[in-house]
Protein backbone atom coordinates (compact mmCIF):
# COMPACT_ATOMS: atom_id res chain seq x y z
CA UNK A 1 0.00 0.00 0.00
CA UNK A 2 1.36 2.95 -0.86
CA UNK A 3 0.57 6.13 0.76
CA UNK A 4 0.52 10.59 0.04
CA UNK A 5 3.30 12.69 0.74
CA UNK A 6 -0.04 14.46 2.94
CA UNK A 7 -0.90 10.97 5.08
CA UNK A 8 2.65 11.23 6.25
CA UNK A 9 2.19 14.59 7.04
CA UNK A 10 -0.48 13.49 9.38
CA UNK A 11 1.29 11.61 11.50
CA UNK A 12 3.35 13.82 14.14
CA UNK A 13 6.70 12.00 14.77
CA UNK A 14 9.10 14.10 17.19
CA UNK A 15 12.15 13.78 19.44
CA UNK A 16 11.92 14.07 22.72
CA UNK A 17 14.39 13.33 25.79
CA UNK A 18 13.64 10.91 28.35
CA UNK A 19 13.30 12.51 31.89
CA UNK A 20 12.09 9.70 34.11
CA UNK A 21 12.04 6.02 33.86
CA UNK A 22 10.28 3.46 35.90
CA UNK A 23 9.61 -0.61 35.92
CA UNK A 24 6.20 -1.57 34.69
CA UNK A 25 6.06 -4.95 37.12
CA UNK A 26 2.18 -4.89 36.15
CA UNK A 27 2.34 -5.42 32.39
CA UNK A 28 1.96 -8.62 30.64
CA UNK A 29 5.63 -8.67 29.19
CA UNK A 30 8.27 -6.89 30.78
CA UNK A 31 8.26 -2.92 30.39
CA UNK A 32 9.01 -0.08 31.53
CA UNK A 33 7.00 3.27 32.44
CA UNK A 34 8.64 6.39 30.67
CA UNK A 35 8.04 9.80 30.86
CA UNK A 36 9.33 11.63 27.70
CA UNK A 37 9.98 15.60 27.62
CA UNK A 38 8.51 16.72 24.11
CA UNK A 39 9.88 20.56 24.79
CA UNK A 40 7.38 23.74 25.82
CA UNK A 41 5.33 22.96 22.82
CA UNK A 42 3.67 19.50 23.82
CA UNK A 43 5.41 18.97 27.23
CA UNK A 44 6.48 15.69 29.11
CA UNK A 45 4.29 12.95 27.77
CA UNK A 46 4.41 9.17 29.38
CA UNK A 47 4.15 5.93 27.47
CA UNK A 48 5.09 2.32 28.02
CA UNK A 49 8.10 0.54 26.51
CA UNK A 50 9.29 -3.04 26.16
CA UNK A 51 12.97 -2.14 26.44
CA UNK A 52 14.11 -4.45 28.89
CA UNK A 53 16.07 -6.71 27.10
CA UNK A 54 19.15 -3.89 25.79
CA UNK A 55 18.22 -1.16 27.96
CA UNK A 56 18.92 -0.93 31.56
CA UNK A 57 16.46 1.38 33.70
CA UNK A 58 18.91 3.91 35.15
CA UNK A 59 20.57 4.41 31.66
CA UNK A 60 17.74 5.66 29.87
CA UNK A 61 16.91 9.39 31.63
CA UNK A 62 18.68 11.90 29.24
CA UNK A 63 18.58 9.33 26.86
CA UNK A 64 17.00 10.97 23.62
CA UNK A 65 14.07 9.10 22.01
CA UNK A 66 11.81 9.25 18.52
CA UNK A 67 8.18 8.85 19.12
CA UNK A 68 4.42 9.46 17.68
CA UNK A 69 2.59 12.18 19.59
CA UNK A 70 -0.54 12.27 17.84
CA UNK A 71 -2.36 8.85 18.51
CA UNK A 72 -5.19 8.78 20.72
CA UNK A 73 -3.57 7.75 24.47
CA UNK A 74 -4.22 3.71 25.11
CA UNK A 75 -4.64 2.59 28.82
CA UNK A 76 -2.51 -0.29 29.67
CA UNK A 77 -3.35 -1.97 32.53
CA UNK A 78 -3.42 0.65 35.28
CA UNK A 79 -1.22 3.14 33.13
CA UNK A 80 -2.37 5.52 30.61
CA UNK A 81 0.29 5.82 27.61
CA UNK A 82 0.06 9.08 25.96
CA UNK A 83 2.76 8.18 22.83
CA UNK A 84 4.78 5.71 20.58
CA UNK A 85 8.14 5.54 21.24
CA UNK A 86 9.72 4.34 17.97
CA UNK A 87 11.99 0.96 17.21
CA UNK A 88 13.03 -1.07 15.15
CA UNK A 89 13.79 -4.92 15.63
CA UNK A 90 16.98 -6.69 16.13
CA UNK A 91 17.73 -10.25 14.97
CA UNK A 92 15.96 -11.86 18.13
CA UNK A 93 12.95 -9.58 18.16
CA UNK A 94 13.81 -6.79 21.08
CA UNK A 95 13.47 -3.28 20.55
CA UNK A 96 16.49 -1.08 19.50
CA UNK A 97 15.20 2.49 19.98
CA UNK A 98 15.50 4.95 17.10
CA UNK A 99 17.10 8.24 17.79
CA UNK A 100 18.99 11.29 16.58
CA UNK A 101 22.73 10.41 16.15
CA UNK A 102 23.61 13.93 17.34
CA UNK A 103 21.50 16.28 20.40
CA UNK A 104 19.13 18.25 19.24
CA UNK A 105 15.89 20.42 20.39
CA UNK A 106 13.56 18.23 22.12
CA UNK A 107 10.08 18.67 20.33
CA UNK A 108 11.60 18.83 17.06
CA UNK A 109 9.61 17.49 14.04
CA UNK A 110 10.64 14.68 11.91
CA UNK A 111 10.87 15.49 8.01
């Protein structure tokens, strides 16, 4: 399926820097709790993450992230994620986060 130059417009994919992380011992397979700062524009935003595997908890605050900040918020278990953080597989199946190589303004757009 291909897709407009417009649909991709539509979906709002920014950077953002990680400012707290927590475990998620209440979710089916094991996660942790983020909360992502999206700069003054959207503000800190929290989401879920199954990042356990090649990330360990007290390495990912300052940590810069990519996610989708336009998708209705999903409820997941007895937290409420507000965004996507973005990843891509590795040969076994875990998430390797996707990120800017270098710093840059957190709430920047992707393009």
């Amino acid at each position: 399926m291909t897709i407009t130059f417009d649909d991709f417009l539509r979906v709002d994919i920014r950077v953002g820097t990680i400012s707290r992380a927590e475990p998620f011992p209440e979710a089916r397979k094991p996660a942790y709790r983020l909360w992502i700062d999206f700069g003054p524009e959207i503000g800190e935003k929290k989401t879920s993450a199954q990042l356990t595997r090649h990330y360990a908890i007290d390495a990912l605050p300052g940590r810069q992230v990519i996610a989708v900040v336009n998708f209705p918020a999903k409820q997941i278990g007895p937290f409420r994620s507000e965004v996507l953080v973005l990843g891509v597989p590795d040969a076994d199946g875990e998430v390797v986060l996707l990120g800017p190589s270098h710093d840059v303004p957190d709430g920047g757009r992707m393009y």
